[in-house]
N, C-alpha and C. Protein backbone atom coordinates (compact mmCIF):
# COMPACT_ATOMS: atom_id res chain seq x y z
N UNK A 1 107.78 101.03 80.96
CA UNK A 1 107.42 100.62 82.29
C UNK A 1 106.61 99.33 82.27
N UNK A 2 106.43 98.48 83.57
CA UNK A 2 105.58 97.14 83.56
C UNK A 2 104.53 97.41 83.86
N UNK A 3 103.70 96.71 83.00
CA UNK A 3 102.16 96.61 83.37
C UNK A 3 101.65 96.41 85.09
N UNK A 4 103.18 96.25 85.81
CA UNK A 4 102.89 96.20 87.32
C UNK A 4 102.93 97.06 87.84
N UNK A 5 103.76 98.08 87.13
CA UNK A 5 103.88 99.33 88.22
C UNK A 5 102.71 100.41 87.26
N UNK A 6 102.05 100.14 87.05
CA UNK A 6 100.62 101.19 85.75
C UNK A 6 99.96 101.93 87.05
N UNK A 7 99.85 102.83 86.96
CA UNK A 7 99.43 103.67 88.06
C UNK A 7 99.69 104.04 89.34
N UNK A 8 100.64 103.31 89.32
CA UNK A 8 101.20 104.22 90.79
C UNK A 8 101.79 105.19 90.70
N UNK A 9 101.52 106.14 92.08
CA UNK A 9 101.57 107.10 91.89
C UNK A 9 102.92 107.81 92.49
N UNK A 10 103.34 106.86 93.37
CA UNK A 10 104.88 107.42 94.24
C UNK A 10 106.00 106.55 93.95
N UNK A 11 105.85 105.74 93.63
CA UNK A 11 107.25 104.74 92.88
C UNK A 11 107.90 105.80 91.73
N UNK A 12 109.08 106.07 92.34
CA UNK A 12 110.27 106.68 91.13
C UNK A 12 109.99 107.94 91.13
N UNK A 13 109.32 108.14 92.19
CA UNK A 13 108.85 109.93 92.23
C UNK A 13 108.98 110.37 93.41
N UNK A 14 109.60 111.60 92.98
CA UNK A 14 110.13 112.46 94.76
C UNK A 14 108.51 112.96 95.46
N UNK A 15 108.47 111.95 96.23
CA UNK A 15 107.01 112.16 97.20
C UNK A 15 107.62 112.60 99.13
N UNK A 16 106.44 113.06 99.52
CA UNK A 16 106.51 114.11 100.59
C UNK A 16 105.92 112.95 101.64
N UNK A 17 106.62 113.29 102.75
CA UNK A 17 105.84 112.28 103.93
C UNK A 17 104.40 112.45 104.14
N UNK A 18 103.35 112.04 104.19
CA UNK A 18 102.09 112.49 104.51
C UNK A 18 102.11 113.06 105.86
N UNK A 19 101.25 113.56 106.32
CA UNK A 19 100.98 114.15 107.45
C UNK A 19 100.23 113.42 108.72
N UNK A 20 99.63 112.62 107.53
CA UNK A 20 99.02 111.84 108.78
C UNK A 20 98.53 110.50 107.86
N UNK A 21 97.81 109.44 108.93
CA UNK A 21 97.76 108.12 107.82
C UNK A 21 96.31 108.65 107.35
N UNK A 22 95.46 109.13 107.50
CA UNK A 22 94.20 109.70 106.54
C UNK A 22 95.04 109.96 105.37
N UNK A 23 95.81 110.38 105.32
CA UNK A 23 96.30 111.52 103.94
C UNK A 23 97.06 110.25 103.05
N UNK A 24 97.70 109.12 103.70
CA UNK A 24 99.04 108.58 103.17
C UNK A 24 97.76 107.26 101.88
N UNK A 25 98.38 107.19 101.13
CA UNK A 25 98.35 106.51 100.04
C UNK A 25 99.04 105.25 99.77
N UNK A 26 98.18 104.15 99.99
CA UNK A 26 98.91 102.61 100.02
C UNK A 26 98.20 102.01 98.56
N UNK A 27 99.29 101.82 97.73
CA UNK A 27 99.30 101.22 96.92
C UNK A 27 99.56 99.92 96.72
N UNK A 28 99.34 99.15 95.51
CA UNK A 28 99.10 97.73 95.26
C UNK A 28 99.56 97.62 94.06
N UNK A 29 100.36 96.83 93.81
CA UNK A 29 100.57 95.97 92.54
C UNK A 29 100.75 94.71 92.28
N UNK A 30 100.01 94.05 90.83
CA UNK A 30 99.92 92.67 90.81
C UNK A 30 100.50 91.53 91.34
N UNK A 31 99.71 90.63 92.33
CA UNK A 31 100.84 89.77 92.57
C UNK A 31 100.85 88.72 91.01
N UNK A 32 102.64 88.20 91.17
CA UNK A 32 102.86 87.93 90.05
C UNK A 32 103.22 86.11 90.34
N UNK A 33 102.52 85.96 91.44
CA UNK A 33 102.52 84.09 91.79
C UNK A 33 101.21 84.28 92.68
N UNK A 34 99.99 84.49 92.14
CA UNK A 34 98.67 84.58 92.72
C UNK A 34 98.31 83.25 93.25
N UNK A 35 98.45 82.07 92.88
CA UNK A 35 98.28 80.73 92.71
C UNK A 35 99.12 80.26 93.98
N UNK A 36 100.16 80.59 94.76
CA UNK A 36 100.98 80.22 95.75
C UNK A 36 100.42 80.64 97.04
N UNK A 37 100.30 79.61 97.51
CA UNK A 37 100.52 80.13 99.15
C UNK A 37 101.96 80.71 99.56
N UNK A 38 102.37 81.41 99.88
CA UNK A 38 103.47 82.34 100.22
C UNK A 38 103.16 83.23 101.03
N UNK A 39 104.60 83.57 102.18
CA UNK A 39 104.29 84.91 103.36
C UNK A 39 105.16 85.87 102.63
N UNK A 40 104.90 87.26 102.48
CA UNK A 40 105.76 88.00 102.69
C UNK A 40 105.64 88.80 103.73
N UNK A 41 107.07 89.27 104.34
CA UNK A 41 107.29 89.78 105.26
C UNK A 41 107.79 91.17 105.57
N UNK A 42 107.23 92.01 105.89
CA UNK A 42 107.99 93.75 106.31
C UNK A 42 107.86 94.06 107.57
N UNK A 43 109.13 94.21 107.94
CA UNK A 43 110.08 94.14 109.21
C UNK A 43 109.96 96.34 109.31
N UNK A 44 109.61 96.42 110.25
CA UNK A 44 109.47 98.48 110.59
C UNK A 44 110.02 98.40 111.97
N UNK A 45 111.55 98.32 112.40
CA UNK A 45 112.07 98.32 113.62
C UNK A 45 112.23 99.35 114.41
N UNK A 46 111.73 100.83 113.25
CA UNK A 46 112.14 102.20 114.16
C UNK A 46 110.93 102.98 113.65
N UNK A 47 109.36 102.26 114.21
CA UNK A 47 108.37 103.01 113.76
C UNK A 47 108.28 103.53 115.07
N UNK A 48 107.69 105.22 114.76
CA UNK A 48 107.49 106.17 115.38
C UNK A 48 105.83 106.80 115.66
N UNK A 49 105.11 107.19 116.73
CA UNK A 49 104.06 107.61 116.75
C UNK A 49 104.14 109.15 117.94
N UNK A 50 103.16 109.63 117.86
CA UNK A 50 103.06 110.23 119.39
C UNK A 50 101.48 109.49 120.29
N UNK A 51 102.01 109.97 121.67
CA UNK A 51 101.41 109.48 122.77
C UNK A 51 100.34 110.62 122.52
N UNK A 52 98.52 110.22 122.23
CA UNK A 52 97.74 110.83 122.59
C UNK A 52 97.52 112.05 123.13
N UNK A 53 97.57 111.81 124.20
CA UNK A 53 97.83 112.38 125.88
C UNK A 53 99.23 113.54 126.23
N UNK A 54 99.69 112.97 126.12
CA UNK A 54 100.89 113.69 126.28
C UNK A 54 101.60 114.56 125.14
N UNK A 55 101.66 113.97 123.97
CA UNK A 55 102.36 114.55 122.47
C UNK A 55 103.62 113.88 122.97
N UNK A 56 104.31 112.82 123.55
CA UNK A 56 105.40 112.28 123.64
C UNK A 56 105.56 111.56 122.68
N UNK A 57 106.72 111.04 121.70
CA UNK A 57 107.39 109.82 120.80
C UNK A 57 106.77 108.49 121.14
N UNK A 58 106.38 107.92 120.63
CA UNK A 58 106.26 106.20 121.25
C UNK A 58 106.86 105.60 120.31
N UNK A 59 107.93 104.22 120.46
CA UNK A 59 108.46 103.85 119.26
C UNK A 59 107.64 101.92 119.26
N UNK A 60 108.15 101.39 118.28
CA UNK A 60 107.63 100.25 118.28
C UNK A 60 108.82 99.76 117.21
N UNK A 61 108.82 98.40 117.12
CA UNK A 61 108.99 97.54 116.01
C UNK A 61 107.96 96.61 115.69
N UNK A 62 107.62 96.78 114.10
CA UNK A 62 106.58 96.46 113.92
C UNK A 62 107.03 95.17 112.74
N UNK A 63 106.22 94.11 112.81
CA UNK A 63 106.41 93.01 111.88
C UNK A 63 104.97 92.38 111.58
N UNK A 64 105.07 92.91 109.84
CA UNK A 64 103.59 92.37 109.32
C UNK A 64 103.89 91.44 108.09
N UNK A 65 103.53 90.67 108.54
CA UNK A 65 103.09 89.03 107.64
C UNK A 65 102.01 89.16 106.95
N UNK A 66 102.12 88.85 105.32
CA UNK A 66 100.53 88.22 104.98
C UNK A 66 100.97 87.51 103.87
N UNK A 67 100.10 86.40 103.60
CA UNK A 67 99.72 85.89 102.43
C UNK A 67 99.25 86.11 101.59
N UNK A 68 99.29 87.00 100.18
CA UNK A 68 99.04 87.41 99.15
C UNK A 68 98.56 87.15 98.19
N UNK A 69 96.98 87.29 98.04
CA UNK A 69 96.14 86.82 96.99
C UNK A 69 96.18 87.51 95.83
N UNK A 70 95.85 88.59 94.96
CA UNK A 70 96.18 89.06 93.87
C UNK A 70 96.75 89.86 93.87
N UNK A 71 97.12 90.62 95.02
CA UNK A 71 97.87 91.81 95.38
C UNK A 71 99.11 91.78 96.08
N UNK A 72 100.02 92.79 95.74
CA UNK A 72 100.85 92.93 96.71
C UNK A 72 101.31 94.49 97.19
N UNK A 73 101.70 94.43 98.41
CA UNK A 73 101.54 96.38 98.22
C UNK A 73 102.71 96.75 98.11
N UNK A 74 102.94 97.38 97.44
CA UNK A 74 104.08 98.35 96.90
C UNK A 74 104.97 98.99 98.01
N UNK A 75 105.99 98.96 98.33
CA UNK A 75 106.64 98.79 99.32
C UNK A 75 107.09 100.19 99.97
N UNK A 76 106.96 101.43 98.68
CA UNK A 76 107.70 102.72 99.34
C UNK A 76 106.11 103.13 99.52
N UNK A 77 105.35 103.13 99.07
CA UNK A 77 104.12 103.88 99.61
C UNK A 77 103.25 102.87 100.92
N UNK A 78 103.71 102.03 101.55
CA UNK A 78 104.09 101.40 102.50
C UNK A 78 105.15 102.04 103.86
N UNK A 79 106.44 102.28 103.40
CA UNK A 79 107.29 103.14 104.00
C UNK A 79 106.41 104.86 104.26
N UNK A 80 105.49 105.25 103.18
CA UNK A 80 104.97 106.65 103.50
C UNK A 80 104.28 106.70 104.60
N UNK A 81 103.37 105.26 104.39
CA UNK A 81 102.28 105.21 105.28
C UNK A 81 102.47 105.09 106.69
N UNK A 82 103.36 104.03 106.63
CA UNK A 82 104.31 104.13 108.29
C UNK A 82 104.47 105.31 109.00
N UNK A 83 105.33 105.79 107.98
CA UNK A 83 106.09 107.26 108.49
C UNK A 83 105.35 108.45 108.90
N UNK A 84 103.94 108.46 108.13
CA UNK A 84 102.51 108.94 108.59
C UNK A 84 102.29 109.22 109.96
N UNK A 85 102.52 108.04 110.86
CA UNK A 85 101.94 108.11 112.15
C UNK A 85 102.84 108.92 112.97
N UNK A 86 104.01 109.34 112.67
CA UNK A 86 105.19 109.90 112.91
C UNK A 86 104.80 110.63 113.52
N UNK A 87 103.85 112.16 113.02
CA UNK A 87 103.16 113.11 113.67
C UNK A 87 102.01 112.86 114.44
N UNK A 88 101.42 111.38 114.23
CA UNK A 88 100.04 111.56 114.61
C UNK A 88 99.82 110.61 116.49
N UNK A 89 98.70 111.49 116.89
CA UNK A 89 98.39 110.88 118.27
C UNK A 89 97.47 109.91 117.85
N UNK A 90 97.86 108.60 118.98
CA UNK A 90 97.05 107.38 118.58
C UNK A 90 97.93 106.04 119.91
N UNK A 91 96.61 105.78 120.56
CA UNK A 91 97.02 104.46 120.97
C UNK A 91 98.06 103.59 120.84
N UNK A 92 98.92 102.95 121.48
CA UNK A 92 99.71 101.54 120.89
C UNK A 92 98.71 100.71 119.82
N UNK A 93 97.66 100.51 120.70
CA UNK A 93 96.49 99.66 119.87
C UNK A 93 95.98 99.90 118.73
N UNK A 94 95.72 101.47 118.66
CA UNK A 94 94.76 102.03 117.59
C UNK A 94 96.08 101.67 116.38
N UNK A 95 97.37 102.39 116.63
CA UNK A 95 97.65 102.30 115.55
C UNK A 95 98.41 101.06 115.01
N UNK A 96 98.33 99.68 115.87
CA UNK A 96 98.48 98.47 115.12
C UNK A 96 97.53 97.97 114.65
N UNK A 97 96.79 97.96 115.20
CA UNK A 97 95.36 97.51 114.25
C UNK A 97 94.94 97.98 113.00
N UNK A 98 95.00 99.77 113.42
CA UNK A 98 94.68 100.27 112.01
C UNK A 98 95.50 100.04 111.08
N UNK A 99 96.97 99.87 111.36
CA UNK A 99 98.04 99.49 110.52
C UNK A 99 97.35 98.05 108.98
N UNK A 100 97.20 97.16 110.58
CA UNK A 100 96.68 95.70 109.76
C UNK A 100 95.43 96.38 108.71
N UNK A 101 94.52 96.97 109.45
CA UNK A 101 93.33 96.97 108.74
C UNK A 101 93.23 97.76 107.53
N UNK A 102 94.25 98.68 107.12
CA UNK A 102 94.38 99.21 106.42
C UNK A 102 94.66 98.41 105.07
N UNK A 103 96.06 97.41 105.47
CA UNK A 103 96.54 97.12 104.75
C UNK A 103 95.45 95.68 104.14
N UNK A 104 94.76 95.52 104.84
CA UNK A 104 93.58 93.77 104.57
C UNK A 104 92.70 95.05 103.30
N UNK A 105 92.18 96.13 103.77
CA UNK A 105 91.30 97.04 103.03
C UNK A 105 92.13 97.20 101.25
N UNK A 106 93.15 97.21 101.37
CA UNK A 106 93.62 97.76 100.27
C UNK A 106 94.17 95.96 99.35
N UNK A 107 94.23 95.15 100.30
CA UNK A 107 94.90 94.33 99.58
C UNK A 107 94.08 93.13 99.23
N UNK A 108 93.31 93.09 100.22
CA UNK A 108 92.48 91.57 100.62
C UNK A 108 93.33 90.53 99.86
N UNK A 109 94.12 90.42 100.99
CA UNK A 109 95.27 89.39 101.40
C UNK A 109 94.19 87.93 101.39
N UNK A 110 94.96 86.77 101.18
CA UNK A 110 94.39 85.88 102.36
C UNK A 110 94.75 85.41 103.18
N UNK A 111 95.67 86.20 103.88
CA UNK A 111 95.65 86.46 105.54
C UNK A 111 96.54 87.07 105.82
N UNK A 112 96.70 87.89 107.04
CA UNK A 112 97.31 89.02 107.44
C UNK A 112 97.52 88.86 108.83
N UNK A 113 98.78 89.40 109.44
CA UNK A 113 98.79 89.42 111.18
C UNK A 113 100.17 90.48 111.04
N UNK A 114 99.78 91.25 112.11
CA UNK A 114 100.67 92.46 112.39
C UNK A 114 101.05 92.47 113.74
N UNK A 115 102.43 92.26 114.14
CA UNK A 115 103.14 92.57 115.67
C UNK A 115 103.40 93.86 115.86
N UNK A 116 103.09 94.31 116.90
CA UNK A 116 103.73 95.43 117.31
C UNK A 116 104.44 95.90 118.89
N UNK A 117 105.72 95.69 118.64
CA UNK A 117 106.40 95.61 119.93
C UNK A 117 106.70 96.70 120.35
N UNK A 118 106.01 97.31 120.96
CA UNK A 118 106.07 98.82 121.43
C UNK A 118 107.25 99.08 122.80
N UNK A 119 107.99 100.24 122.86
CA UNK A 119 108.95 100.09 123.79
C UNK A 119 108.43 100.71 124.83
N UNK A 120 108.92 100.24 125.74
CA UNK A 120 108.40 101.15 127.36
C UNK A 120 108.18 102.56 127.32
N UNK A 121 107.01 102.96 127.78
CA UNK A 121 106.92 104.37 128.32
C UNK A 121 106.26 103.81 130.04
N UNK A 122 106.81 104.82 130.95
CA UNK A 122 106.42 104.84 132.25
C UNK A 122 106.63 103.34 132.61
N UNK A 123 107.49 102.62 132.01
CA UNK A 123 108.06 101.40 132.50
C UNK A 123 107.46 100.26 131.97
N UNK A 124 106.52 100.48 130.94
CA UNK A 124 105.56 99.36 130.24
C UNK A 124 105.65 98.83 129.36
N UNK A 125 106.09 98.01 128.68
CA UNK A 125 106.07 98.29 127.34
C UNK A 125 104.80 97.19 127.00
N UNK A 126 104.32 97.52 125.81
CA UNK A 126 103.05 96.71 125.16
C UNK A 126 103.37 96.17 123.88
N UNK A 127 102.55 95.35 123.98
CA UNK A 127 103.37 94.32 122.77
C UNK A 127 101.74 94.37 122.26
N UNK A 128 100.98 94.58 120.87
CA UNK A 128 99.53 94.43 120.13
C UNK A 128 99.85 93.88 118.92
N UNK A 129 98.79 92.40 118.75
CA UNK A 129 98.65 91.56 118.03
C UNK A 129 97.51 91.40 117.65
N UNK A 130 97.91 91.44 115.86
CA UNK A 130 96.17 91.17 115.48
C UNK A 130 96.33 90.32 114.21
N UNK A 131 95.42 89.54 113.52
CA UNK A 131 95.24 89.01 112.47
C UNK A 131 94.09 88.60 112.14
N UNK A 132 93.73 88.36 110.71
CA UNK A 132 92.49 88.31 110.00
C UNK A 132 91.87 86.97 110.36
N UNK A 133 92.79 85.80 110.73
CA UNK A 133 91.65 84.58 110.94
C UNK A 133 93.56 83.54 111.15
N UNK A 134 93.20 82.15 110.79
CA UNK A 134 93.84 81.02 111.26
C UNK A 134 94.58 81.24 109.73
N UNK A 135 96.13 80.81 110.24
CA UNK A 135 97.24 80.84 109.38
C UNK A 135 96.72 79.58 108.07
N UNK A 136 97.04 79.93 106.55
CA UNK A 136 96.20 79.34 105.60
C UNK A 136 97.05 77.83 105.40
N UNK A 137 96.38 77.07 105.66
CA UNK A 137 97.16 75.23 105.35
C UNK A 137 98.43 75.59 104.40
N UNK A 138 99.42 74.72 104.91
CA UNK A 138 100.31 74.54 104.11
C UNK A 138 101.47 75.79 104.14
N UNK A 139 101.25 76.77 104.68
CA UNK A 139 101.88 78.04 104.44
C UNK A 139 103.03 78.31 105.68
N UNK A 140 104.61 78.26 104.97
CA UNK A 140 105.23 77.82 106.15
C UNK A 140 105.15 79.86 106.77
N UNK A 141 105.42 79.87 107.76
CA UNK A 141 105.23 81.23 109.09
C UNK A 141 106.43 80.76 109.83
N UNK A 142 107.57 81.70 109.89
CA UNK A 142 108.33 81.87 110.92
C UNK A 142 107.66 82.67 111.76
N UNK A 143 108.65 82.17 112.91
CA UNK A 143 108.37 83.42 114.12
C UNK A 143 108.59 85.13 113.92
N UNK A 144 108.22 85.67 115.04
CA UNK A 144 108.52 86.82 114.45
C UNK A 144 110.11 87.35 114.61
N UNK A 145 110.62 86.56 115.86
CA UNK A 145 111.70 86.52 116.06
C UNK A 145 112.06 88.23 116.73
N UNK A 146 111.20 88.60 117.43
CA UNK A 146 111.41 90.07 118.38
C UNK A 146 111.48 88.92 119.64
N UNK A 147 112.37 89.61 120.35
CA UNK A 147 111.91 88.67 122.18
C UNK A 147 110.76 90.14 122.34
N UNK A 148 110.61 88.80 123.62
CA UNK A 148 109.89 90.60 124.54
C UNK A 148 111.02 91.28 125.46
N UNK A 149 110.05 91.90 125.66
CA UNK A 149 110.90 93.26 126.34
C UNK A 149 111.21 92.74 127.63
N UNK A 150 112.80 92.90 127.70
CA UNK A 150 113.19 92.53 129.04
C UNK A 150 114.35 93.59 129.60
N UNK A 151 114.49 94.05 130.99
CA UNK A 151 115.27 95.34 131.10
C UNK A 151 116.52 94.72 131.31
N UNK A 152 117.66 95.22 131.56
CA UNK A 152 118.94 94.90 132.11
C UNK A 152 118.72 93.53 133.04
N UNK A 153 119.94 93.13 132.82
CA UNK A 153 120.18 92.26 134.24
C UNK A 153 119.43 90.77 133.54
């Protein structure tokens, strides 16, 4: 095995959805161009939560950008963590933010911004944006390339 994947704990192993994001486990492994400004990008078009209040589905597509200082996070215990909120009640807000903040906690990126295009409930839909500070010189950023939400017609 590579000295990159040394301790992780769910790569190549039959792991269980967490139950909730307290429980889920975000891992990190070396970035291997520390020295580059570079974005990488993970695209979550069919993330799932429940509504607080109600226990209803809320869905979102979610798109998180960061620039990667010694870390990078490991991509299926990433997919766990997502899938986490699946069961859990939480804000549009709470859980894009916590999304970002989770991932700045585990990685300390140098810099991070998370979209979250949430789909209509009761005719609304909310769109929550957050990031750690001003995009780093030099570092090219596409769009996120979601429109907003627009109905028929």
């Amino acid at each position: 095995m590579s000295h990159y994947t040394d301790g992780l704990t769910q790569l190549g192993q039959s792991t269980s959805l967490p139950q909730n994001p307290d429980e889920a486990v975000l891992e990190r492994v070396p970035n291997p161009q520390p020295g580059e400004g570079y974005v990488v990008r993970f695209t979550q078009p069919e993330f799932t939560s429940l509504c607080p209040m109600t226990g209803q589905p809320d869905f979102a597509h979610l798109v998180i950008d960061y620039v990667p200082g010694d870390w990078l996070v490991e991509s299926k215990s990433l997919k766990l963590f997502l899938g986490s909120f699946r069961n859990h009640g939480a804000f549009h807000e709470d859980c894009t933010v916590t999304i970002g903040k989770r991932l700045v906690e585990t990685l300390d990126p140098r810099w991070l911004r998370i979209g979250g295009y949430w789909y209509p409930r009761g005719g609304m839909p909310i769109d929550v944006f957050w990031q750690t500070g001003p995009v780093p010189e030099g570092v090219w950023l596409p769009d996120h390339g979601v429109a907003s939400y627009r109905g028929r017609g």
